[in-house]
N, C-alpha and C. Protein backbone atom coordinates (compact mmCIF):
# COMPACT_ATOMS: atom_id res chain seq x y z
N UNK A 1 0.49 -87.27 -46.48
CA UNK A 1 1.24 -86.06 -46.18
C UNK A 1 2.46 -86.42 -45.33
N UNK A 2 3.29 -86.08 -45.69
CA UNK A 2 4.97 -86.29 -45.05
C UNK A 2 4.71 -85.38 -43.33
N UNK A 3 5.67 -86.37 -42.86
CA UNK A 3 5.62 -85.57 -41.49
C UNK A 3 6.74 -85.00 -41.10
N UNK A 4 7.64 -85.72 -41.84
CA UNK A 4 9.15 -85.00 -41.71
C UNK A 4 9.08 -83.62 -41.83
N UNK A 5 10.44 -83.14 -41.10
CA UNK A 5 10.46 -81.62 -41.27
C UNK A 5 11.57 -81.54 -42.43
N UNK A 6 11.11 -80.14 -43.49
CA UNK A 6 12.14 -80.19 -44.56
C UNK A 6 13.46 -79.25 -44.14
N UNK A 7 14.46 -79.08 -44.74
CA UNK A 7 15.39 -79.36 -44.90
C UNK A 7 16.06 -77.79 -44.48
N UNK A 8 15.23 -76.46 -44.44
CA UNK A 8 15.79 -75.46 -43.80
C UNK A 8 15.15 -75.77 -42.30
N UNK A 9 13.55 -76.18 -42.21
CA UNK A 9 13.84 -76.85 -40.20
C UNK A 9 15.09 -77.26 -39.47
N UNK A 10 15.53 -78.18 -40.41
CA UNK A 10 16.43 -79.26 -40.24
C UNK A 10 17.72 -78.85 -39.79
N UNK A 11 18.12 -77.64 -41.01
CA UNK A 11 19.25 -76.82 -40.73
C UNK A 11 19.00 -76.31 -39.53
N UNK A 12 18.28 -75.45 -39.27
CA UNK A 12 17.95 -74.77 -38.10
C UNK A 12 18.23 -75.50 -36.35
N UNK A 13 17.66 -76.61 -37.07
CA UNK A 13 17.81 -77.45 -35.20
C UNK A 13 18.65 -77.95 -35.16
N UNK A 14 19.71 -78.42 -36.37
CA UNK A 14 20.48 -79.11 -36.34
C UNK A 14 21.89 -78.64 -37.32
N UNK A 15 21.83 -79.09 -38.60
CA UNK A 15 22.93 -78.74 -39.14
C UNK A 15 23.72 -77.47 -39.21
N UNK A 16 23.01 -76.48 -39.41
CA UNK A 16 23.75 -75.34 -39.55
C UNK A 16 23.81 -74.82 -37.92
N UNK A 17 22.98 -75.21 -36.62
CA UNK A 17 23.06 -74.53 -35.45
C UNK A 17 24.29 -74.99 -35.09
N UNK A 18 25.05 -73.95 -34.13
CA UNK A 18 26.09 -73.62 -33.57
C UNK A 18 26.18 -73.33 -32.18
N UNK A 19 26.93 -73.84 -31.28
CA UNK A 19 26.88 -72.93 -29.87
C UNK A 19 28.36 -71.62 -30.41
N UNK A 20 26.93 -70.95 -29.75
CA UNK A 20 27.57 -69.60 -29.51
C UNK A 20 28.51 -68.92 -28.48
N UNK A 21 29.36 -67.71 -28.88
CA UNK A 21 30.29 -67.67 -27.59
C UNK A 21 30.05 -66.22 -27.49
N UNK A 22 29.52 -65.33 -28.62
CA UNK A 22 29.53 -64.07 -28.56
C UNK A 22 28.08 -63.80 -28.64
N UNK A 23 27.65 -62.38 -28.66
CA UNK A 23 25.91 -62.25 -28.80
C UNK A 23 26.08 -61.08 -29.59
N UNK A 24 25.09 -60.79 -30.21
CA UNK A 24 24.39 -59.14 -30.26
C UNK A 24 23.69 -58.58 -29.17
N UNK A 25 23.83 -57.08 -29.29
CA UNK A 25 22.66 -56.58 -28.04
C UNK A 25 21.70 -56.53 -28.66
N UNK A 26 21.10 -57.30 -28.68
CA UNK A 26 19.53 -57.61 -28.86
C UNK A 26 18.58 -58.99 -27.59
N UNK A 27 17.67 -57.64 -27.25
CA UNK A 27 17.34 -58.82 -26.03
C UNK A 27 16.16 -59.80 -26.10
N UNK A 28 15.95 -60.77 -25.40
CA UNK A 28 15.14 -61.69 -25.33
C UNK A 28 14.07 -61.53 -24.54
N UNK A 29 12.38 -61.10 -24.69
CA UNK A 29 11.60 -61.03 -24.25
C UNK A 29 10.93 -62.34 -23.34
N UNK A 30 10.03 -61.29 -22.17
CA UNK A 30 9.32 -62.74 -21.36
C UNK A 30 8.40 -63.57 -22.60
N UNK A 31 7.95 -62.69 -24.03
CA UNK A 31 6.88 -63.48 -24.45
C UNK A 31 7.48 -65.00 -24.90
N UNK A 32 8.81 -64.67 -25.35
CA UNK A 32 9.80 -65.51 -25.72
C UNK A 32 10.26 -66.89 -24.93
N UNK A 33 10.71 -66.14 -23.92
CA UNK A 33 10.90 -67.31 -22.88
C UNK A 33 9.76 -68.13 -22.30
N UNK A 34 8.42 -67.32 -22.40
CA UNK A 34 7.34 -68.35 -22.39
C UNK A 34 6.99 -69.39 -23.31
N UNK A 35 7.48 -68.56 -24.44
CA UNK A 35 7.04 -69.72 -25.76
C UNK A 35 7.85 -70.88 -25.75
N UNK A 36 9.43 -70.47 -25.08
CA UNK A 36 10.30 -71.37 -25.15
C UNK A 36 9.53 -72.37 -24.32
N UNK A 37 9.62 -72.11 -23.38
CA UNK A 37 9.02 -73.19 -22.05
C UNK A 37 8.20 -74.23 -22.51
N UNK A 38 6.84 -73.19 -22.95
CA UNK A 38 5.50 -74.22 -23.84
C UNK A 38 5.83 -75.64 -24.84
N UNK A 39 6.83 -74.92 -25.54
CA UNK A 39 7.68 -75.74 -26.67
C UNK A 39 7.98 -77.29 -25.94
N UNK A 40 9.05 -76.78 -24.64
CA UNK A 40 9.95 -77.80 -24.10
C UNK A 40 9.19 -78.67 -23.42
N UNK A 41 8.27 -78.41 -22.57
CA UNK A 41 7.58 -78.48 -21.62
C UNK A 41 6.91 -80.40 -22.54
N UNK A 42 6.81 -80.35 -24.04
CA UNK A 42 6.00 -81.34 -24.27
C UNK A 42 7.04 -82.18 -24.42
N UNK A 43 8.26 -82.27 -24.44
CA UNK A 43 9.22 -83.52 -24.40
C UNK A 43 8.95 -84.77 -23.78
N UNK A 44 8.82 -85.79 -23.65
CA UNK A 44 8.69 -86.83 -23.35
C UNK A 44 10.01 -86.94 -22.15
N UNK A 45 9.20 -87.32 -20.71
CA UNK A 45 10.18 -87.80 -19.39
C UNK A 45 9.13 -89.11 -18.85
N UNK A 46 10.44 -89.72 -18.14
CA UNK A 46 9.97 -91.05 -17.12
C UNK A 46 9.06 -91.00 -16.69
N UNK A 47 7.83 -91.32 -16.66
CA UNK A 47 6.02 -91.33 -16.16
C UNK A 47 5.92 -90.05 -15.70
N UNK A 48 6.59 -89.25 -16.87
CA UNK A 48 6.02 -87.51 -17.15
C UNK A 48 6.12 -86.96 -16.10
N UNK A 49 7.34 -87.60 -15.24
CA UNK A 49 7.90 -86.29 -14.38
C UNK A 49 8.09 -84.87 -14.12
N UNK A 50 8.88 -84.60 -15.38
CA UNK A 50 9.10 -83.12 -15.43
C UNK A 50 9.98 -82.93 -14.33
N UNK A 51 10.98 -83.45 -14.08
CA UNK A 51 11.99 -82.82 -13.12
C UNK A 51 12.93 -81.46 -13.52
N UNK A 52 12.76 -81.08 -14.61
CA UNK A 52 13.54 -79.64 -14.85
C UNK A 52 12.89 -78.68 -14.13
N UNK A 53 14.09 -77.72 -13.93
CA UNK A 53 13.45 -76.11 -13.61
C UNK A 53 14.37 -75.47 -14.10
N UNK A 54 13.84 -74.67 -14.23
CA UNK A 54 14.76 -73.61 -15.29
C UNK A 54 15.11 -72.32 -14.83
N UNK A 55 15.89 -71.61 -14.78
CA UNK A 55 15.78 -70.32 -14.13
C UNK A 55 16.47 -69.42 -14.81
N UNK A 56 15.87 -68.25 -15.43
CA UNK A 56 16.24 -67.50 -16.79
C UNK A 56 16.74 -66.02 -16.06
N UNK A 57 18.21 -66.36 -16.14
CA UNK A 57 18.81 -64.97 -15.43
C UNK A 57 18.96 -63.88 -16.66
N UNK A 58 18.29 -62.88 -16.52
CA UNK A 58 18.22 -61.79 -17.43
C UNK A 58 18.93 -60.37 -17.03
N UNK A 59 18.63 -59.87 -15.69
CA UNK A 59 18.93 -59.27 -15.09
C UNK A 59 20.53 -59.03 -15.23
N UNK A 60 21.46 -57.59 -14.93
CA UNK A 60 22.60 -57.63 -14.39
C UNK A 60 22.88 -58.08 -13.36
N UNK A 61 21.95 -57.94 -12.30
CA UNK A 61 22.13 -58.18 -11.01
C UNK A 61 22.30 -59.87 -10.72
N UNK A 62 21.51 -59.85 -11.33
CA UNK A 62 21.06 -62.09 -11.54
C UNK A 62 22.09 -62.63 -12.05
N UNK A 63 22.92 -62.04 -13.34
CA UNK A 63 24.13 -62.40 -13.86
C UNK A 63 25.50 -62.22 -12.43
N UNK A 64 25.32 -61.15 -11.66
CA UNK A 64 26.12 -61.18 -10.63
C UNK A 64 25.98 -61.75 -9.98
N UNK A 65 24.80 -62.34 -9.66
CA UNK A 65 25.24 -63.49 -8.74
C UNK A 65 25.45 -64.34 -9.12
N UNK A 66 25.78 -64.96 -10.46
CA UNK A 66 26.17 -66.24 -11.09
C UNK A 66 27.55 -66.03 -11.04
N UNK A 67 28.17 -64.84 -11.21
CA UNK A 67 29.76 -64.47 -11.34
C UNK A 67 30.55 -64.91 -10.87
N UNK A 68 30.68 -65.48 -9.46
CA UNK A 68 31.48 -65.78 -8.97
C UNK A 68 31.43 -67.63 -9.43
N UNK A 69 30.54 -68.56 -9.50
CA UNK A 69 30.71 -69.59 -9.81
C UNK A 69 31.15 -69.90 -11.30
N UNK A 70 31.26 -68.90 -12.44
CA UNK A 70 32.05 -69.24 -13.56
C UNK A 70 33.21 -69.38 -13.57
N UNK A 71 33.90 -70.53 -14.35
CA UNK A 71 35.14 -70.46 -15.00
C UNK A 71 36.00 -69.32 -15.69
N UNK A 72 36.72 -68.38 -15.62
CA UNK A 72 36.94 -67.61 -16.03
C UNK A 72 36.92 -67.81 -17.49
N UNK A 73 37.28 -68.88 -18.22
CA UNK A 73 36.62 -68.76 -19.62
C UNK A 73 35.25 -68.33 -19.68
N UNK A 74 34.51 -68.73 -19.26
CA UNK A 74 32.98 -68.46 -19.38
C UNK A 74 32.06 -67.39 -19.12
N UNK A 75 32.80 -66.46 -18.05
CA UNK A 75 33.14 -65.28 -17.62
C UNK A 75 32.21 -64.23 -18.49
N UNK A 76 32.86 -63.88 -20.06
CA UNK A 76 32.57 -62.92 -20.20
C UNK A 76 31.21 -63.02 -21.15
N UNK A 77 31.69 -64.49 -21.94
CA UNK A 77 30.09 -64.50 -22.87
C UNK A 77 28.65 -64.73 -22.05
N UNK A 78 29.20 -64.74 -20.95
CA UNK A 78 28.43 -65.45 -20.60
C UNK A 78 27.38 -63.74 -19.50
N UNK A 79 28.26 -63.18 -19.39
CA UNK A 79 27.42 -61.60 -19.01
C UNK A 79 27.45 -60.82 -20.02
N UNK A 80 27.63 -61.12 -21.28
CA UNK A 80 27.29 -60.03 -22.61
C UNK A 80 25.66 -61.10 -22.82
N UNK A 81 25.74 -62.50 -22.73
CA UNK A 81 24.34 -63.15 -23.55
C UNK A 81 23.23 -61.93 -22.65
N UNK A 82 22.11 -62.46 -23.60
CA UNK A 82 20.70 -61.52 -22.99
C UNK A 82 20.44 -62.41 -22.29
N UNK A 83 20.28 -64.00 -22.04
CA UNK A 83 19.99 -64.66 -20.95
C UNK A 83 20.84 -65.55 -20.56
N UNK A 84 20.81 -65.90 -19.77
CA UNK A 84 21.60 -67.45 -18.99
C UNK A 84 20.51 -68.40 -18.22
N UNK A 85 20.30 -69.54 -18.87
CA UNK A 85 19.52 -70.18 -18.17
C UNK A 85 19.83 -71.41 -17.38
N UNK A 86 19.74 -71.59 -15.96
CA UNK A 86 20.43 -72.47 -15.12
C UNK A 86 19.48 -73.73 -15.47
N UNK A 87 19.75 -74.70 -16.08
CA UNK A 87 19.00 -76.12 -16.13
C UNK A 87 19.03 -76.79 -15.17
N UNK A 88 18.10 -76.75 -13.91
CA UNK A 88 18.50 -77.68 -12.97
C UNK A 88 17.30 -78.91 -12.89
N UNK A 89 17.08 -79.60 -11.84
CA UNK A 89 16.54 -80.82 -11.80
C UNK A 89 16.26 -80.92 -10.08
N UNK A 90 14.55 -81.09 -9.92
CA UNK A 90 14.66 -81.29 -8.76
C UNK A 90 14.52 -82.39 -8.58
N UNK A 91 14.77 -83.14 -7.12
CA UNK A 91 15.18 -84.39 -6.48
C UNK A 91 13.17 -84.78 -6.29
N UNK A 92 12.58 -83.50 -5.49
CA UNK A 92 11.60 -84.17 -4.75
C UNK A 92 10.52 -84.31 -6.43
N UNK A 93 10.82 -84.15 -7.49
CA UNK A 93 10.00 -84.06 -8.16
C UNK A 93 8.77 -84.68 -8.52
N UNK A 94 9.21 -86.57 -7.94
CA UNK A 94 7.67 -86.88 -7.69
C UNK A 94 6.37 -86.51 -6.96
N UNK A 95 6.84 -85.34 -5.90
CA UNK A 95 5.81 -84.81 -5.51
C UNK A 95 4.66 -84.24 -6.02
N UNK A 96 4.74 -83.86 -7.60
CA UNK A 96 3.68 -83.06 -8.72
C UNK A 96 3.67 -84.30 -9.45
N UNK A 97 3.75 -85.76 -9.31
CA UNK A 97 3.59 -86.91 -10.01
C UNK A 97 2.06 -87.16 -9.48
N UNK A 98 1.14 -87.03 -8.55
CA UNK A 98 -0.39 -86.77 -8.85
C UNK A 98 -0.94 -85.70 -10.00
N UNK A 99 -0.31 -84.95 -10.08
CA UNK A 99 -1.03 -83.71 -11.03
C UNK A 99 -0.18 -84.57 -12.44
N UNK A 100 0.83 -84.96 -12.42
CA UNK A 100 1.00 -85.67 -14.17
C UNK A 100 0.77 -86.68 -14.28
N UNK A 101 0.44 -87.50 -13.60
CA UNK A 101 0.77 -88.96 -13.44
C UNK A 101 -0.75 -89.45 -12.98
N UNK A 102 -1.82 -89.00 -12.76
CA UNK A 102 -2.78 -89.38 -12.15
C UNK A 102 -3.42 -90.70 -12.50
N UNK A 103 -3.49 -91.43 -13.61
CA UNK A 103 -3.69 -92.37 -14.02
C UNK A 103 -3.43 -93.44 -12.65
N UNK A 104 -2.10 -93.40 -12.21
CA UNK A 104 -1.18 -94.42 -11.84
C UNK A 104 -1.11 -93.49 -10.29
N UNK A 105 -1.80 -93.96 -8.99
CA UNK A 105 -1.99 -93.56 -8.07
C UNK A 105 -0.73 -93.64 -6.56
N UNK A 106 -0.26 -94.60 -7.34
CA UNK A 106 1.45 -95.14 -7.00
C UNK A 106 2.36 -94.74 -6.99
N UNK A 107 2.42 -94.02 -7.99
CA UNK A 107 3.97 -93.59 -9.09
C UNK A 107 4.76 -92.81 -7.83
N UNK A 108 3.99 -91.94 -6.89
CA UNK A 108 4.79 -91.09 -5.81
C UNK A 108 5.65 -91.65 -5.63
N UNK A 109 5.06 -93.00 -4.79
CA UNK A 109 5.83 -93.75 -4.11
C UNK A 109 6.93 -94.58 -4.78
N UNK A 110 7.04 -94.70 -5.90
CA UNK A 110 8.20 -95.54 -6.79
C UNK A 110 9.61 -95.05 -6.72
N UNK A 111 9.44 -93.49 -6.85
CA UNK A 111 10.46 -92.84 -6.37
C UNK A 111 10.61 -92.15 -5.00
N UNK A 112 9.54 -91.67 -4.17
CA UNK A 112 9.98 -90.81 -2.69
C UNK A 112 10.82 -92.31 -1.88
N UNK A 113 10.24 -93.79 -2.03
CA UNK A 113 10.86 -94.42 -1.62
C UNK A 113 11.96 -95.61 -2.02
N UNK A 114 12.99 -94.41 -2.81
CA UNK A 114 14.16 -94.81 -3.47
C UNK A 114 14.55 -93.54 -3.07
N UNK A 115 15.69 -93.27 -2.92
CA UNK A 115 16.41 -91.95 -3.21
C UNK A 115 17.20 -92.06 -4.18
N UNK A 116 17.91 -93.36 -4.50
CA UNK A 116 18.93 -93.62 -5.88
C UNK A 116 18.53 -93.67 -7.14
N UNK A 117 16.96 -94.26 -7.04
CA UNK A 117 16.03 -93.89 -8.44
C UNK A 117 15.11 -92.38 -8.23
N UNK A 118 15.25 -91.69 -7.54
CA UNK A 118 14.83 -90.19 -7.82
C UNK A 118 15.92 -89.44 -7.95
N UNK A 119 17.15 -89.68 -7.46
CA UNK A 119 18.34 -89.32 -7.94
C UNK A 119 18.38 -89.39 -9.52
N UNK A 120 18.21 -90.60 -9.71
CA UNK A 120 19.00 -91.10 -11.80
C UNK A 120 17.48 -90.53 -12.60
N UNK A 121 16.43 -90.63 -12.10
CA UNK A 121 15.20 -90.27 -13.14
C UNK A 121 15.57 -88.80 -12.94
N UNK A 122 15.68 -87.97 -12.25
CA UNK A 122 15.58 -86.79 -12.34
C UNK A 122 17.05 -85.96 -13.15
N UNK A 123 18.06 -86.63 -12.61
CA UNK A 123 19.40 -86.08 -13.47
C UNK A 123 19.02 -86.17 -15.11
N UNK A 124 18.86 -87.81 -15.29
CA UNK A 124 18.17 -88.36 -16.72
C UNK A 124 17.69 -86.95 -17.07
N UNK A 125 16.56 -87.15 -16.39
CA UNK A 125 15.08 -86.85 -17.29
C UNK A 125 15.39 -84.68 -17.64
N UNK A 126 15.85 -84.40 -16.32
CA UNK A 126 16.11 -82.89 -16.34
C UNK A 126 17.49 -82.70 -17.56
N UNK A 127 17.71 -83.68 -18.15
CA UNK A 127 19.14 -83.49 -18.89
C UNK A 127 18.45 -83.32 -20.17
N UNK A 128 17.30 -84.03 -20.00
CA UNK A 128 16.75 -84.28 -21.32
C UNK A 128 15.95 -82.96 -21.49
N UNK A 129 15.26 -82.80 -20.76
CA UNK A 129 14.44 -81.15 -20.73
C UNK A 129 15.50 -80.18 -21.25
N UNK A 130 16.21 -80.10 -21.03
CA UNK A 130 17.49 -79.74 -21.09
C UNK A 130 17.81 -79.13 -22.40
N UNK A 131 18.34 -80.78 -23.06
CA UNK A 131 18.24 -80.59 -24.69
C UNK A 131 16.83 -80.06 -24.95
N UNK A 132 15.76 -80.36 -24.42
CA UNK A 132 14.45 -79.88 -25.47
C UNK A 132 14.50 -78.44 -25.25
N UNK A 133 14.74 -77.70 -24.22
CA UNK A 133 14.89 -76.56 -24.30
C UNK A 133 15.40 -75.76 -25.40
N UNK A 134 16.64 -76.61 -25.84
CA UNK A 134 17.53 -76.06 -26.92
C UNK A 134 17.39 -76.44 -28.37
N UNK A 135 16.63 -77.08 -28.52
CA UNK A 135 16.02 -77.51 -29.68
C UNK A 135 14.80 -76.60 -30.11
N UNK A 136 13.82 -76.19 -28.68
CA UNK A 136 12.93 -75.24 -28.83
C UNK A 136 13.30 -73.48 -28.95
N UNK A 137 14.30 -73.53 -28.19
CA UNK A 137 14.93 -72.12 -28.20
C UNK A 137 15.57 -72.01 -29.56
N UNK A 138 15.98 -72.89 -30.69
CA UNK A 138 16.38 -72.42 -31.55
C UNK A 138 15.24 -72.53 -32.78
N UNK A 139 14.06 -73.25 -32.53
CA UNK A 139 13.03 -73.13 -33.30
C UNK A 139 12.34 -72.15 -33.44
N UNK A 140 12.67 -71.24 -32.01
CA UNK A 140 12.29 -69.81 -32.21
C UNK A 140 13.24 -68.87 -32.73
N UNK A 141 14.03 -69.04 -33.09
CA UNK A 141 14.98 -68.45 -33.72
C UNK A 141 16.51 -67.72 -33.10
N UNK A 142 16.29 -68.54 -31.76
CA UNK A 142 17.37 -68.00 -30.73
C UNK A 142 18.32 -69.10 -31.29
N UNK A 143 19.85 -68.90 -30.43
CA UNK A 143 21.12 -69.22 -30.50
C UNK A 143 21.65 -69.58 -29.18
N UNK A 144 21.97 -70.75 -29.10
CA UNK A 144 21.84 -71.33 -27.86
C UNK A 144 23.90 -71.29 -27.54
N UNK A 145 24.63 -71.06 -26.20
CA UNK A 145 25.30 -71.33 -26.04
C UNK A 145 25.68 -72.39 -24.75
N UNK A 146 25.51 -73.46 -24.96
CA UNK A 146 25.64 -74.52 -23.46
C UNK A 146 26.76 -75.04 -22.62
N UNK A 147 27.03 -74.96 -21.21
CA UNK A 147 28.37 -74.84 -21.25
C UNK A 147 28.39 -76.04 -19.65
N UNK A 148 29.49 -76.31 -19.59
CA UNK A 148 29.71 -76.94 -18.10
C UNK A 148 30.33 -76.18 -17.04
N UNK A 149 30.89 -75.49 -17.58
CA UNK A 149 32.46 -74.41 -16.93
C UNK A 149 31.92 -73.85 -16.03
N UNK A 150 31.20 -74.45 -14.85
CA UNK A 150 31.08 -73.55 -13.64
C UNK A 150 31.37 -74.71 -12.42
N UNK A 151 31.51 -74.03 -11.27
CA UNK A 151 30.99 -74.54 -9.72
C UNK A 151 29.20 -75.24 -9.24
N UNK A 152 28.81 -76.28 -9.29
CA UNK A 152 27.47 -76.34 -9.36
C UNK A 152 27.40 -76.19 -7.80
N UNK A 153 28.08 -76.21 -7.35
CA UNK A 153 27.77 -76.09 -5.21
C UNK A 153 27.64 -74.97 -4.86
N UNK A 154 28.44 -73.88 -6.05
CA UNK A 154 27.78 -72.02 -5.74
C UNK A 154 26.76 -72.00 -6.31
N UNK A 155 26.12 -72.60 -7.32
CA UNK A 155 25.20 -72.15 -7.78
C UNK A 155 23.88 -72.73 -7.18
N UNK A 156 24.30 -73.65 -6.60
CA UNK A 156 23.26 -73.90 -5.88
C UNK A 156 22.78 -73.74 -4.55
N UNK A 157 24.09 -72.98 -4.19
CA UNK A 157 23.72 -72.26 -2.79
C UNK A 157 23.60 -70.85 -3.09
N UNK A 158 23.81 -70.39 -4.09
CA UNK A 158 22.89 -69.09 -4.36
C UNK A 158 21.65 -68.95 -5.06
N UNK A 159 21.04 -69.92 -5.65
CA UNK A 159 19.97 -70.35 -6.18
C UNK A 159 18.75 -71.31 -5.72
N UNK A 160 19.72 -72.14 -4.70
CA UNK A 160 18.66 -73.43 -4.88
C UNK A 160 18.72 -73.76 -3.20
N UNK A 161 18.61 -73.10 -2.08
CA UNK A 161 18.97 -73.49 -1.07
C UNK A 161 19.94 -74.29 -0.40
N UNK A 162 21.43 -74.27 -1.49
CA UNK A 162 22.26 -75.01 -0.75
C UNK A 162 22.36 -76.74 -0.97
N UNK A 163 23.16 -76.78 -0.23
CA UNK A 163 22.84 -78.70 0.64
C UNK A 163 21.76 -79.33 0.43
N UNK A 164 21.05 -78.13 1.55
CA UNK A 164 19.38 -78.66 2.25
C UNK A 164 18.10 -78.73 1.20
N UNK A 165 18.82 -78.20 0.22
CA UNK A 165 17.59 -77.99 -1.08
C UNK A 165 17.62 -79.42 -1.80
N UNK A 166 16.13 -79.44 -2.79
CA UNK A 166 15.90 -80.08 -3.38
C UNK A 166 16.21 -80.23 -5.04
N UNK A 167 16.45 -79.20 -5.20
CA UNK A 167 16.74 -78.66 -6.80
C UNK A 167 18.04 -78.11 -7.04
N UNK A 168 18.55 -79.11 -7.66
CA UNK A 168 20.10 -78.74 -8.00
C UNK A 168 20.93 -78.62 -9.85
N UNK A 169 21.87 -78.22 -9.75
CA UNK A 169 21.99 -77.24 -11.58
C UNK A 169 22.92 -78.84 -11.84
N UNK A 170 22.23 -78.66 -13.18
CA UNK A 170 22.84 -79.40 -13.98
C UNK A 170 24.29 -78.55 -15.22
N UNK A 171 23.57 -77.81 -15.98
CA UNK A 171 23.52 -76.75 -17.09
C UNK A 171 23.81 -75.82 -17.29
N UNK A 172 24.49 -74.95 -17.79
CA UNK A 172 24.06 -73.47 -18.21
C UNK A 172 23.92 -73.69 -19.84
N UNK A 173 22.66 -72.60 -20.02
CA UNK A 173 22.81 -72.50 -21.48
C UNK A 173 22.31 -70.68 -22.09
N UNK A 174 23.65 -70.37 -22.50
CA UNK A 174 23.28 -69.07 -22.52
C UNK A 174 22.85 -68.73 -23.87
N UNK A 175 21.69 -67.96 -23.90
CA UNK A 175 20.27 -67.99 -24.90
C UNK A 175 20.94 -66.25 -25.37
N UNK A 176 20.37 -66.33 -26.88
CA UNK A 176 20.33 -64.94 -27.31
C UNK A 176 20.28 -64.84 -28.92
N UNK A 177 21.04 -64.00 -29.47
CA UNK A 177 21.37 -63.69 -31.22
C UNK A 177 22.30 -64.08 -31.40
N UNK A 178 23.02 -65.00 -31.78
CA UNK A 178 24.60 -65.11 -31.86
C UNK A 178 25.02 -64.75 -32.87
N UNK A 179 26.10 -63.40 -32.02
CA UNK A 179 27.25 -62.98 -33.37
C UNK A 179 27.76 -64.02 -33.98
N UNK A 180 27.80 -63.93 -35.36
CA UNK A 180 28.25 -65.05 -36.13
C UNK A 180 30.25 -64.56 -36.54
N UNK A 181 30.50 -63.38 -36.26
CA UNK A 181 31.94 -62.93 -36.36
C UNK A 181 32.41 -63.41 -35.26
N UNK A 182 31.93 -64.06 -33.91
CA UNK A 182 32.38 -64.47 -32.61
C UNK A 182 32.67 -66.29 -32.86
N UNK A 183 32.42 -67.02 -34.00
CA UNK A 183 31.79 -68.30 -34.30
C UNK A 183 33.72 -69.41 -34.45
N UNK A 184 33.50 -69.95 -33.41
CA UNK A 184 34.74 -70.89 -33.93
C UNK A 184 34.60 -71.74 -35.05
N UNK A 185 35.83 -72.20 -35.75
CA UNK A 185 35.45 -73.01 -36.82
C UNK A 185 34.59 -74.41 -36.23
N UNK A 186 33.61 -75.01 -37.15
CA UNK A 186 33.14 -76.25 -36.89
C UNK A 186 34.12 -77.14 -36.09
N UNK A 187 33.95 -78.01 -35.35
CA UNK A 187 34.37 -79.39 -35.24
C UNK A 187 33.74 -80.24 -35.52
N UNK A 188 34.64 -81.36 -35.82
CA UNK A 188 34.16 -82.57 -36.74
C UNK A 188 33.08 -83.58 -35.74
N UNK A 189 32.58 -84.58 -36.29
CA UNK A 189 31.46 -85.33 -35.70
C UNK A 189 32.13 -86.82 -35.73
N UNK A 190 31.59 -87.77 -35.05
CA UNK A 190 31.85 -89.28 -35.70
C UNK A 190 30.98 -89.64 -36.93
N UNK A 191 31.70 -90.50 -37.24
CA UNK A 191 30.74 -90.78 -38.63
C UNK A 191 29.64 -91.88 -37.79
N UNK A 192 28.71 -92.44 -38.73
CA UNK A 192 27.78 -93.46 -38.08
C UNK A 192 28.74 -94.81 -37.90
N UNK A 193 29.60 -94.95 -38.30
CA UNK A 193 30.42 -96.76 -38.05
C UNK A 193 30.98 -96.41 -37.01
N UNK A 194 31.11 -95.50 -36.88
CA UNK A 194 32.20 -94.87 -35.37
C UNK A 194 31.33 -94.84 -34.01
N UNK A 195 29.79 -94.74 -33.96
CA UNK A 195 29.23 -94.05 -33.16
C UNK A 195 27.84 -94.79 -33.13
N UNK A 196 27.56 -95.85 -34.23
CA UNK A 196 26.37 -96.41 -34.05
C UNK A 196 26.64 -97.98 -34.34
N UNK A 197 26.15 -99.02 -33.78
CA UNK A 197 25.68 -100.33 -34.25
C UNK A 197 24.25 -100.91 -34.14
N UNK A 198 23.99 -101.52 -35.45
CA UNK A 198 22.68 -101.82 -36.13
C UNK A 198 22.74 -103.17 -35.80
N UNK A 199 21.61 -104.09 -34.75
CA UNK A 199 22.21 -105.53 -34.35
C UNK A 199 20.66 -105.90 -35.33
């Protein structure tokens, strides 16, 4: 039995998906955003860290406080989507490395005593949660829009305690229906000679 996925999956996660800039009003349920999570949650990270956190602003109010750290491009799709989800990454994350990691009674310590390798595993690894999020959010049939265009030092002093905090934004990726009349034309890709070597 083939394990590959066929060829409308395929479209779905990949070829035909699009980031989005516009939405429909149609909103995104908690059952949804749980399923999303479940989905992402099994991605493969560095001795199964899990340094993402995610934080799914739904709310008007939640969108206002993101307001002031957008780019004014980003501005408006970004309070019409039904969600906005901040991808961040915490620092202390080996601390829940007993509850994933139990095998390996050590692992705490590989990173609490580095700060430059709990720094790079967690940026890494939360980047990667990241994408799986969006791979899972569109397997459910959502429309992912992902963006850089903000301030990450407001958002993390309105979100994440600042400075003094441990958990800081990588991401935005704003989740929903995407109007397809809102859709810029494609841009092009590299080909594989451009972008890969086979040694």
């Amino acid at each position: 039995m083939s394990r590959s996925l066929g060829d409308e999956s395929l479209d779905l996660l990949f070829r035909s998906a699009r980031t989005h800039n516009g939405w429909l009003d149609k909103p995104v349920g908690d059952d949804v955003l749980h399923e999303l999570y479940v989905l992402a949650k099994w991605g493969p990270t560095s001795a199964n860290g899990s340094p993402a956190r995610f934080v799914f602003l739904r709310s008007k109010a939640a969108k206002e406080r993101l307001r002031p750290a957008l780019m004014p491009g980003n501005v408006e799709k970004t309070m019409q989507a039904p969600v906005t989800v901040i991808v961040a990454h915490d620092l202390a994350f080996y601390d829940k490395l007993p509850k994933l990691f139990p095998h390996q009674p050590g692992a705490r310590e590989w990173f609490s005593n580095s700060a430059e390798l709990a720094q790079a595993t967690a940026f890494r690894n939360g980047t990667l949660q990241g994408a799986y999020l969006m791979l899972a959010a569109r397997s459910l049939g959502l429309d992912c829009g992902p963006m850089s265009g903000f301030d990450n030092a407001k958002v993390d002093a309105e979100f994440f305690s600042g400075p003094t905090g441990t958990v800081k934004s990588n991401f935005l990726c704003n989740l929903g229906y995407g109007d397809p009349a809102k859709l810029f034309p494609r841009s092009p890709r590299l080909d594989f000679d451009e972008a890969c070597t086979v040694l």
